[in-house]
PDB file of N, CA and C in Angstrom:
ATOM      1  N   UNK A   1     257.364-112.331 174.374  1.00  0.00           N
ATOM      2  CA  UNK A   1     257.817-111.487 173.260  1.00  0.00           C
ATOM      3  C   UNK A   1     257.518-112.224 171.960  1.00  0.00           C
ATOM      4  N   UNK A   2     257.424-111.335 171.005  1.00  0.00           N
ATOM      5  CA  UNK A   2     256.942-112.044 169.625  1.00  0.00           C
ATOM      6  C   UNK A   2     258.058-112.693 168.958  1.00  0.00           C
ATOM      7  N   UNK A   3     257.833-113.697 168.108  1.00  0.00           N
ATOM      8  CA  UNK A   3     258.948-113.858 167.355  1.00  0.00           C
ATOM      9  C   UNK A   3     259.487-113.141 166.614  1.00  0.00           C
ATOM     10  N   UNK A   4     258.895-111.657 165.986  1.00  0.00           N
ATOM     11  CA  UNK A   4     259.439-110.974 165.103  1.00  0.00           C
ATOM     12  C   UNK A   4     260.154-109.733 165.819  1.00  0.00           C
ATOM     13  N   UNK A   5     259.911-109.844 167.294  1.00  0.00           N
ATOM     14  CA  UNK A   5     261.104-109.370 168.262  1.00  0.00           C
ATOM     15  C   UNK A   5     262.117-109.440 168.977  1.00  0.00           C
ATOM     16  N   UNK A   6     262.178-110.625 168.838  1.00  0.00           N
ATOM     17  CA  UNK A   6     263.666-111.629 169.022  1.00  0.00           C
ATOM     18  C   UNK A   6     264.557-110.976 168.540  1.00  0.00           C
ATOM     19  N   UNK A   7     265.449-110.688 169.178  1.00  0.00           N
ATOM     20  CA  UNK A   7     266.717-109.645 169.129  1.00  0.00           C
ATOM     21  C   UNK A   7     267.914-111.070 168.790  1.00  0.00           C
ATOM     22  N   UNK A   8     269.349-110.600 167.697  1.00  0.00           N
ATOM     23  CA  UNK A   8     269.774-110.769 168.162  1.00  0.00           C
ATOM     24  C   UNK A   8     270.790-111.243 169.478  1.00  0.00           C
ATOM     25  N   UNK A   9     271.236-112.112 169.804  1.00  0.00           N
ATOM     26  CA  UNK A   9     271.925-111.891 171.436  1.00  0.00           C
ATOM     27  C   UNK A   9     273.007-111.770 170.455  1.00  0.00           C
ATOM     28  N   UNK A  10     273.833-111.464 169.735  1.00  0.00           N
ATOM     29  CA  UNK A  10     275.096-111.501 169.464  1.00  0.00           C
ATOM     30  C   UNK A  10     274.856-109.480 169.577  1.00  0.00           C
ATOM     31  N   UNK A  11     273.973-108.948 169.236  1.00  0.00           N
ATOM     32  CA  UNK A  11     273.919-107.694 169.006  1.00  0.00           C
ATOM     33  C   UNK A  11     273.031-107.340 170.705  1.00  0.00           C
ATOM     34  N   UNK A  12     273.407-108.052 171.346  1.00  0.00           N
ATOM     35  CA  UNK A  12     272.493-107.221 172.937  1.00  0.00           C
ATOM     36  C   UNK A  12     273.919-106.340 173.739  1.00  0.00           C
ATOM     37  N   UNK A  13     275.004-107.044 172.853  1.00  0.00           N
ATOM     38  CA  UNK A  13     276.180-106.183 174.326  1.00  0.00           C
ATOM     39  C   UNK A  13     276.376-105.000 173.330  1.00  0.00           C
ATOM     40  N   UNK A  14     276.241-103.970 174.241  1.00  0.00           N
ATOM     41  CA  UNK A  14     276.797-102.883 174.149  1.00  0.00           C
ATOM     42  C   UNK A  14     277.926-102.573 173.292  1.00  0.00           C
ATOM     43  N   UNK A  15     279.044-103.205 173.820  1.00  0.00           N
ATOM     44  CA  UNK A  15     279.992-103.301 172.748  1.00  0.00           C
ATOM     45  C   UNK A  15     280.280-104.109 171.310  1.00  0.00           C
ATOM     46  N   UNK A  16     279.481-105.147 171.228  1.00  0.00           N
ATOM     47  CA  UNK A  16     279.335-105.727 170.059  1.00  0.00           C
ATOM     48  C   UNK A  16     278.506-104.933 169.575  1.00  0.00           C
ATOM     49  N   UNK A  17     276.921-104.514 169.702  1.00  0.00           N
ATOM     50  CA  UNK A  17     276.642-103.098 168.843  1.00  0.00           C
ATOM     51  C   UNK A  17     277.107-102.526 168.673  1.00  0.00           C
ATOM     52  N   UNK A  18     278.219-101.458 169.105  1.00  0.00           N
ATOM     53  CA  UNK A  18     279.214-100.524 168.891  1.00  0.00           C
ATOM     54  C   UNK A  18     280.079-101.042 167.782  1.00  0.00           C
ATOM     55  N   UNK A  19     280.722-101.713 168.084  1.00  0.00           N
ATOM     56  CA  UNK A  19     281.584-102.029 167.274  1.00  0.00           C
ATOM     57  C   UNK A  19     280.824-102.792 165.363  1.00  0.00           C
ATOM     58  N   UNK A  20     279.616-102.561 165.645  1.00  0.00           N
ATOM     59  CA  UNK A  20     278.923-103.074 164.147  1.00  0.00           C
ATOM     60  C   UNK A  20     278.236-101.805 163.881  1.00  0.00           C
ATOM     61  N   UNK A  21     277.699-100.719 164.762  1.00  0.00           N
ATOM     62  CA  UNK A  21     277.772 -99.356 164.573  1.00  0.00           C
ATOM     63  C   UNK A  21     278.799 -98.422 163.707  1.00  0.00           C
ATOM     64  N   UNK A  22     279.658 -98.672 164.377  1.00  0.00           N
ATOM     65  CA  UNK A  22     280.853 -98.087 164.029  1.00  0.00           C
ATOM     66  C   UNK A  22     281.343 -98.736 162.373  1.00  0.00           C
ATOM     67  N   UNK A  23     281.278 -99.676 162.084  1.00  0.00           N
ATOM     68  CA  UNK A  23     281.440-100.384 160.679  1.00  0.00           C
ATOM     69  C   UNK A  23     280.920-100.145 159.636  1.00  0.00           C
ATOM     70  N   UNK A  24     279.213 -99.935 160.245  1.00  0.00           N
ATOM     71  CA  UNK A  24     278.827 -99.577 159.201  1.00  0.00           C
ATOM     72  C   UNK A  24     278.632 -98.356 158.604  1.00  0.00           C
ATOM     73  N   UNK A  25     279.409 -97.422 159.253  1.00  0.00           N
ATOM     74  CA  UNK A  25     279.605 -96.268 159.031  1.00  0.00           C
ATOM     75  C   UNK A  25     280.945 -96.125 158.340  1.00  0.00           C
ATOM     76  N   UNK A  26     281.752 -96.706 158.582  1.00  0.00           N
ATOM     77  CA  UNK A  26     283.319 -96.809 157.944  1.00  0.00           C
ATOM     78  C   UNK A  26     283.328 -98.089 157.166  1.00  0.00           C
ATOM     79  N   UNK A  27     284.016 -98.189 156.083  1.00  0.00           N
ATOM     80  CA  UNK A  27     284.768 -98.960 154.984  1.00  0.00           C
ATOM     81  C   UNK A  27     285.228 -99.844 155.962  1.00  0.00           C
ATOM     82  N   UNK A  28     286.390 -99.607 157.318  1.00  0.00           N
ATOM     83  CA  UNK A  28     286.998-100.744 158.217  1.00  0.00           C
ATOM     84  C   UNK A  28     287.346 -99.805 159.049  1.00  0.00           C
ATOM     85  N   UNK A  29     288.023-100.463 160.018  1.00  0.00           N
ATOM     86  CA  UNK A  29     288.242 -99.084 161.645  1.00  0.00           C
ATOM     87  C   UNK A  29     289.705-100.259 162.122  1.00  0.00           C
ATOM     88  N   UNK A  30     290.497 -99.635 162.239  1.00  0.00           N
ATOM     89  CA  UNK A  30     291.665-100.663 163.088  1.00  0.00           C
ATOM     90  C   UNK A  30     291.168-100.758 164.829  1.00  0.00           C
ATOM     91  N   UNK A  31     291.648-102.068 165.106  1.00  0.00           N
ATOM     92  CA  UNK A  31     292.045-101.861 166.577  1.00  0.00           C
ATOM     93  C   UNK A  31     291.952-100.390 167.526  1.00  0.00           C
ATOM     94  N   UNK A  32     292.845-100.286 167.228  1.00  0.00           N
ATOM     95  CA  UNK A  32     292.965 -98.695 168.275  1.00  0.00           C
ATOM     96  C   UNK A  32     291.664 -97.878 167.902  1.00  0.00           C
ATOM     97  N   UNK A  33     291.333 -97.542 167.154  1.00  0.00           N
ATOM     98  CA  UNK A  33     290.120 -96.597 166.243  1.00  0.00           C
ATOM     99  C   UNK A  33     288.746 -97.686 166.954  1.00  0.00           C
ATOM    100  N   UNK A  34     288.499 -98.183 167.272  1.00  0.00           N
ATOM    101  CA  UNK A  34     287.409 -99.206 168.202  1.00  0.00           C
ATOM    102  C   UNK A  34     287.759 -99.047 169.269  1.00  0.00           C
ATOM    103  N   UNK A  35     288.653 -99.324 169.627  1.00  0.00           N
ATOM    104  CA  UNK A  35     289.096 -99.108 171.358  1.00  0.00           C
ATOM    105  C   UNK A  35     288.738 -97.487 171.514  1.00  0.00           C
ATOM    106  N   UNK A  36     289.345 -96.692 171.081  1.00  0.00           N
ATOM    107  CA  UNK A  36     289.253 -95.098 171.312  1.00  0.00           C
ATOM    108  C   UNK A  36     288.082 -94.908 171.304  1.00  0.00           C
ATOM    109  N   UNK A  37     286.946 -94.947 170.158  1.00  0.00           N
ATOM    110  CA  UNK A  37     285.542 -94.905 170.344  1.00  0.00           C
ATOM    111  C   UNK A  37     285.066 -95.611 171.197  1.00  0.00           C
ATOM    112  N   UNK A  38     284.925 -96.307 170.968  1.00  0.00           N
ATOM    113  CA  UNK A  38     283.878 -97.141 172.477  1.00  0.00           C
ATOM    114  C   UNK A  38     284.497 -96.938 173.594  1.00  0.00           C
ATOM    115  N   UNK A  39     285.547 -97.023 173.551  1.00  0.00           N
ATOM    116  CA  UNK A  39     286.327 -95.958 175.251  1.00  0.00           C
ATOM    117  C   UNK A  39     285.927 -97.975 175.806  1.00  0.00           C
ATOM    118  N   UNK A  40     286.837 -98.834 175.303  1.00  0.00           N
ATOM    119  CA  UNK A  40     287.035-100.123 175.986  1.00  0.00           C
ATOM    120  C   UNK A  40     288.338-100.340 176.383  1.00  0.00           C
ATOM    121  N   UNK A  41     288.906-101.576 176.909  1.00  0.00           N
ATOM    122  CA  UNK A  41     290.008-102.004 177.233  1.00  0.00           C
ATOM    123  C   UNK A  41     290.665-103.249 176.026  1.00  0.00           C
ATOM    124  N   UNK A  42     291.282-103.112 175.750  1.00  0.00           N
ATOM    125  CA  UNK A  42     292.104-104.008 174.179  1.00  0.00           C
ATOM    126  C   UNK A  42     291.787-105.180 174.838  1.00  0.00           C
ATOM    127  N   UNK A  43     291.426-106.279 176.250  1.00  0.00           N
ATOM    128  CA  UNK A  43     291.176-107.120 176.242  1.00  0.00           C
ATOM    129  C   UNK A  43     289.681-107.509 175.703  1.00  0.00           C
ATOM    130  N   UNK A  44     288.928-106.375 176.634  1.00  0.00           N
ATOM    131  CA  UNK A  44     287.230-106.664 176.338  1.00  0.00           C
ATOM    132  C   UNK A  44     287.237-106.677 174.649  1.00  0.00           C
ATOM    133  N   UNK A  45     287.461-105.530 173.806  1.00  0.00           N
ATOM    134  CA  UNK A  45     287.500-105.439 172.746  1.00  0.00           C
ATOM    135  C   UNK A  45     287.854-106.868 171.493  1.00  0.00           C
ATOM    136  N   UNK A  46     288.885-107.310 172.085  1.00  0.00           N
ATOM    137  CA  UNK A  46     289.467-108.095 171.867  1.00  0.00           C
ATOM    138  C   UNK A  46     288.400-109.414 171.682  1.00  0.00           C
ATOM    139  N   UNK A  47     287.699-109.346 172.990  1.00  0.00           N
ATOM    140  CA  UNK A  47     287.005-110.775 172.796  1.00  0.00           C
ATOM    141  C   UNK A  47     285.455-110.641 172.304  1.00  0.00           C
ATOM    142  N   UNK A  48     285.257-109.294 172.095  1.00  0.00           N
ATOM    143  CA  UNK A  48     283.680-108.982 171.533  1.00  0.00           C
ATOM    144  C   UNK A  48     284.251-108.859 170.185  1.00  0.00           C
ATOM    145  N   UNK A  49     285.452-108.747 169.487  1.00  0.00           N
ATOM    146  CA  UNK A  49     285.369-108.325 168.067  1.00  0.00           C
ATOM    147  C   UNK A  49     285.162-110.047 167.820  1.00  0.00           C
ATOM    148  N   UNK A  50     286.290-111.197 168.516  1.00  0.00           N
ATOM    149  CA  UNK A  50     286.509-112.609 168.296  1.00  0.00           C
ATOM    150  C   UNK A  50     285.136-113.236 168.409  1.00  0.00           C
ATOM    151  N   UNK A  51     284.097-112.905 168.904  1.00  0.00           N
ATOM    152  CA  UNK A  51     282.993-113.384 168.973  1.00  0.00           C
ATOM    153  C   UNK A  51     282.176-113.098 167.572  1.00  0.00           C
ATOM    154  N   UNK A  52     282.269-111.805 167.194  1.00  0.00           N
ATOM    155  CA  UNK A  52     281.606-110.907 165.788  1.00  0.00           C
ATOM    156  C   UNK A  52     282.088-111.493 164.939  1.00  0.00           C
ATOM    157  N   UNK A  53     283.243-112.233 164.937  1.00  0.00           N
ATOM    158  CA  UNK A  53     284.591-112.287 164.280  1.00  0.00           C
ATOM    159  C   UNK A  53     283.885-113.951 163.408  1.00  0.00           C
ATOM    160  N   UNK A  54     283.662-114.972 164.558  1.00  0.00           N
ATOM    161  CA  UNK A  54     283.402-116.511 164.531  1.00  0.00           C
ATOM    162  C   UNK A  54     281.927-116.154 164.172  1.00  0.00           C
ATOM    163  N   UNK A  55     281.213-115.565 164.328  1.00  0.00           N
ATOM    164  CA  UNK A  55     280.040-115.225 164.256  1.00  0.00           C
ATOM    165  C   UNK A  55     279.690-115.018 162.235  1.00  0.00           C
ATOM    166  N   UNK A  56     280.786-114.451 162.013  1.00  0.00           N
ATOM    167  CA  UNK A  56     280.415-114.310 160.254  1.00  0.00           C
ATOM    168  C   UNK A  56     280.507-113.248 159.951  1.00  0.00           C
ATOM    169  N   UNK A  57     279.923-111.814 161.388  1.00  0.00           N
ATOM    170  CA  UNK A  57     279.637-110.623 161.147  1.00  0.00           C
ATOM    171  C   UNK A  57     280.730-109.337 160.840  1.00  0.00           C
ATOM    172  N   UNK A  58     282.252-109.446 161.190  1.00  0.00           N
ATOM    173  CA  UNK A  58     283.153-109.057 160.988  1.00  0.00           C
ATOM    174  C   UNK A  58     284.139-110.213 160.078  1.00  0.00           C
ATOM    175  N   UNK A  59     285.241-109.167 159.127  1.00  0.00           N
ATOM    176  CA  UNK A  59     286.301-109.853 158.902  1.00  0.00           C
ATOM    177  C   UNK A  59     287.562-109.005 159.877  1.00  0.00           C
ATOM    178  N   UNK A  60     288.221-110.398 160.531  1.00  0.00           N
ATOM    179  CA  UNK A  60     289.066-109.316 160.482  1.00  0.00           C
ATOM    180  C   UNK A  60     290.608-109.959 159.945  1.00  0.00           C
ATOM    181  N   UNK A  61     291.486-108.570 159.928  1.00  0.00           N
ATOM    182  CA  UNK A  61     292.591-108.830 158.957  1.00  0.00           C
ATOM    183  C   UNK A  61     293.810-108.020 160.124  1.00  0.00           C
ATOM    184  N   UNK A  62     294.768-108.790 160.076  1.00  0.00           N
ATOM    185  CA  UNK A  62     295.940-108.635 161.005  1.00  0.00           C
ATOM    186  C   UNK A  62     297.135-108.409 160.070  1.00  0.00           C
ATOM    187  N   UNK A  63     298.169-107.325 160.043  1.00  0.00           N
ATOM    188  CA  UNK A  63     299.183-107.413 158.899  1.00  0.00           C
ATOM    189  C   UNK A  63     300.177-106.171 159.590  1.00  0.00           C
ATOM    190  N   UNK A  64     300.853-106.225 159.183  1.00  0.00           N
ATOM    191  CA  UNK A  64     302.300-105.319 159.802  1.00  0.00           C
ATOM    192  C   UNK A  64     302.293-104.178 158.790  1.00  0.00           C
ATOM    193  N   UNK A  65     302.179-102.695 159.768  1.00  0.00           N
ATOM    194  CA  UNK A  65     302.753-101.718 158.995  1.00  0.00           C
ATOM    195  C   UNK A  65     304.270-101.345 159.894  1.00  0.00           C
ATOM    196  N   UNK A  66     305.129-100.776 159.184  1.00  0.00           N
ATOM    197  CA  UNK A  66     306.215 -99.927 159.769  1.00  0.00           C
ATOM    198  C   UNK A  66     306.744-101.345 160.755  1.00  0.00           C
ATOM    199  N   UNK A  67     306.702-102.486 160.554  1.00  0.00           N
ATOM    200  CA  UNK A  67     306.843-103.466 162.063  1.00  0.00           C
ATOM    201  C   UNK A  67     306.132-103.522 162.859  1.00  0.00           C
ATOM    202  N   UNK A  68     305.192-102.902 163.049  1.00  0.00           N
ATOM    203  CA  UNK A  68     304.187-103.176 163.696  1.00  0.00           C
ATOM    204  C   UNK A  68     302.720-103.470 163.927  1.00  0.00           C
ATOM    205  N   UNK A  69     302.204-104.688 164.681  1.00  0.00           N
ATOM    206  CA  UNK A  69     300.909-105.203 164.373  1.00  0.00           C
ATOM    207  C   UNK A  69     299.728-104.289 163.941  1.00  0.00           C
ATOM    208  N   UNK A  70     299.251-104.858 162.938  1.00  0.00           N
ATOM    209  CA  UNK A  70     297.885-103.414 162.714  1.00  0.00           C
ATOM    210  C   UNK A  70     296.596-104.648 162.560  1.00  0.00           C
ATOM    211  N   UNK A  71     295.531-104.264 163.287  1.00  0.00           N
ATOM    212  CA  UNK A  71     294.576-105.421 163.307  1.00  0.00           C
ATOM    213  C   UNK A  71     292.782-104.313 163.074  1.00  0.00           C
ATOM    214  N   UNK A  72     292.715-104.945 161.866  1.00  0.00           N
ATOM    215  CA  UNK A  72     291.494-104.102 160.850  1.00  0.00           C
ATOM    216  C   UNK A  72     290.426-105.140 161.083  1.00  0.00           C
ATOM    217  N   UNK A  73     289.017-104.639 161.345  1.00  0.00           N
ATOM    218  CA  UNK A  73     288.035-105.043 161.279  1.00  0.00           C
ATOM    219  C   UNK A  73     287.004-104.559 159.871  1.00  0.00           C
ATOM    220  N   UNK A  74     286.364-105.119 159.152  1.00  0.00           N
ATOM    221  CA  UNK A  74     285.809-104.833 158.077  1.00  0.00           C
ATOM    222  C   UNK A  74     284.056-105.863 158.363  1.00  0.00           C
ATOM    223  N   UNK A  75     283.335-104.801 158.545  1.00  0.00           N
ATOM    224  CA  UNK A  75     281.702-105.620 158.218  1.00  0.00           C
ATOM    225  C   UNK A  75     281.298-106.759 157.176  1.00  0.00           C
ATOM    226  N   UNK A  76     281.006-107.667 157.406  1.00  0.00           N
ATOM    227  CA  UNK A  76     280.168-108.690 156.269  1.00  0.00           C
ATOM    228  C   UNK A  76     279.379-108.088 156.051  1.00  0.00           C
ATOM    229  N   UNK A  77     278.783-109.253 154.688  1.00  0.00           N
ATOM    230  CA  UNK A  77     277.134-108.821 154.629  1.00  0.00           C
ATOM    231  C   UNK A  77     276.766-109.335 155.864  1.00  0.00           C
ATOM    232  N   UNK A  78     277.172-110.573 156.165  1.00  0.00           N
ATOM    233  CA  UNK A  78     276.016-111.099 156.975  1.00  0.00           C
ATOM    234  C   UNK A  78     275.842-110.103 158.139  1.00  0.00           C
ATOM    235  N   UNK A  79     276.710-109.501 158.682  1.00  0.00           N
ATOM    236  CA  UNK A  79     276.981-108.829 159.844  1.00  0.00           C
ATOM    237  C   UNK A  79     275.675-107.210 159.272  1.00  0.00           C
ATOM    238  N   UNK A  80     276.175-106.714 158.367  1.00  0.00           N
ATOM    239  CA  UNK A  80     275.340-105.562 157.867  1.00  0.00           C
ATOM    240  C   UNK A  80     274.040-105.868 158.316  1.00  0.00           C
ATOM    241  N   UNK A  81     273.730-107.226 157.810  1.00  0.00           N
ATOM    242  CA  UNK A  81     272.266-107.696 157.455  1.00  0.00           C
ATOM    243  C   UNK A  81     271.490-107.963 159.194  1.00  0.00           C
ATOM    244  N   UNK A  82     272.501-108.505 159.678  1.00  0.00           N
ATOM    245  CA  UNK A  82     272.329-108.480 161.247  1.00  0.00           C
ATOM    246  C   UNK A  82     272.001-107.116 161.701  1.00  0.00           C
ATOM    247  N   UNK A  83     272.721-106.056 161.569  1.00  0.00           N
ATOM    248  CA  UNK A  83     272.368-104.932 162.152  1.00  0.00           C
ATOM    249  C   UNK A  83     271.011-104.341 161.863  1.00  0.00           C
ATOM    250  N   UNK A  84     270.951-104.525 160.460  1.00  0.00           N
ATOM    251  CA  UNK A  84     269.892-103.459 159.964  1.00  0.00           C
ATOM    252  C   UNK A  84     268.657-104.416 160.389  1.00  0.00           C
ATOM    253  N   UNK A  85     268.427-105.544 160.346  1.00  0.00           N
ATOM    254  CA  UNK A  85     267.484-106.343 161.260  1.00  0.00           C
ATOM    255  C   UNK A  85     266.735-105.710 162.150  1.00  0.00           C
ATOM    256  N   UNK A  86     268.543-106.094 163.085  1.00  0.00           N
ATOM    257  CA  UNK A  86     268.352-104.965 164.932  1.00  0.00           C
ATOM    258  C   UNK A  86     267.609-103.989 164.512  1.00  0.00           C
ATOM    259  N   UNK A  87     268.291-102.894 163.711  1.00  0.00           N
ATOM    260  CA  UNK A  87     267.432-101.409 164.051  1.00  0.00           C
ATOM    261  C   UNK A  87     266.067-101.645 163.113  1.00  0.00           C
ATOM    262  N   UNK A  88     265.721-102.363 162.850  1.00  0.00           N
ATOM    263  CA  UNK A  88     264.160-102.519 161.984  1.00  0.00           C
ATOM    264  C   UNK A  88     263.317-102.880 163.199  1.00  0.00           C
ATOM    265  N   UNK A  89     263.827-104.050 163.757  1.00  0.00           N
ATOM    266  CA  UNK A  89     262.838-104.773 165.166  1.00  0.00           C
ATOM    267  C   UNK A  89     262.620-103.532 166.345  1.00  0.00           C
ATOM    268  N   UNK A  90     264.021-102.657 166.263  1.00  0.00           N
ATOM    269  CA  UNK A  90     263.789-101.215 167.467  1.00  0.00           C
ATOM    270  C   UNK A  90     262.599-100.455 166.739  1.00  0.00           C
ATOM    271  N   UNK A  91     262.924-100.519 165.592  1.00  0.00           N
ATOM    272  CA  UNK A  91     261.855 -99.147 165.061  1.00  0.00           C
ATOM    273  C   UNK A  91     260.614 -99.759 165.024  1.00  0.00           C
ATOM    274  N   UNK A  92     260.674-101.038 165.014  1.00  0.00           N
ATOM    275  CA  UNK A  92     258.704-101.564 165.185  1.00  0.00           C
ATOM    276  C   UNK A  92     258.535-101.208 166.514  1.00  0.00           C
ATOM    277  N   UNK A  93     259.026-101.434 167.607  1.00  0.00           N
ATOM    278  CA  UNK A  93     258.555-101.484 169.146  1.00  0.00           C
ATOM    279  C   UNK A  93     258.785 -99.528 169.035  1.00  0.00           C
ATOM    280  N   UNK A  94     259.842 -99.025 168.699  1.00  0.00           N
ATOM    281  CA  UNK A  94     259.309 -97.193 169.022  1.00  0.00           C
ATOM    282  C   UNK A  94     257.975 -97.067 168.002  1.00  0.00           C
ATOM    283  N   UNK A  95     257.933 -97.563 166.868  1.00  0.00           N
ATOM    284  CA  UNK A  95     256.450 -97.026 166.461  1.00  0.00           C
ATOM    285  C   UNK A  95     255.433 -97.313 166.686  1.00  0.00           C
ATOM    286  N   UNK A  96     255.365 -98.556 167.880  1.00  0.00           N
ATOM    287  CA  UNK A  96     254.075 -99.581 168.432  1.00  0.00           C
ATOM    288  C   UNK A  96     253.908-100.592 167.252  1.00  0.00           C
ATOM    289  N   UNK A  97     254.426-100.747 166.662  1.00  0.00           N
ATOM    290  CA  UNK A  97     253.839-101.785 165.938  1.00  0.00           C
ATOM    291  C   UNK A  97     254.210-103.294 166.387  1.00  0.00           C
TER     292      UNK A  97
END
């Protein structure tokens, strides 16, 4: 494979794309609002956001509404810049280039 097709591996799981999908479409998405879309389990979720998380590509922010835990994910640049990468390197290999 070329070097200018070198994928990401932080963006090869399924759910770590999803969940940087989903971001960059929204301002931020809580916990539950990621789990419900991607249709995951709060553990898996849990450890693909903590990976995105150490990675640079998410912030995330933990804070109490009503007493209870609310845990918000919000895109970096760096994370943006990661994605739009990804879908540049897909769109060279669908257009043959």
């Amino acid at each position: 494979m070329s070097r200018e097709l070198d994928f990401d591996p932080l963006l090869m799981s399924r759910v770590r794309l999803g969940i940087v999908a989903v971001l960059v479409e929204r301002d931020a998405a809580t916990f539950p609002d990621l789990k419900a879309v991607l249709g995951v389990t709060q553990g898996n979720l849990g450890v693909h956001l903590r990976k995105l998380e150490e990675a640079g590509y998410v912030a995330v922010e933990k804070e109490f509404a009503d007493r209870k835990p609310r845990t918000t994910a919000r895109l970096t640049t760096v994370g943006r810049t990661a994605f739009l990468t990804h879908v540049e390197r897909l769109g060279r290999i669908a257009r043959g280039e």
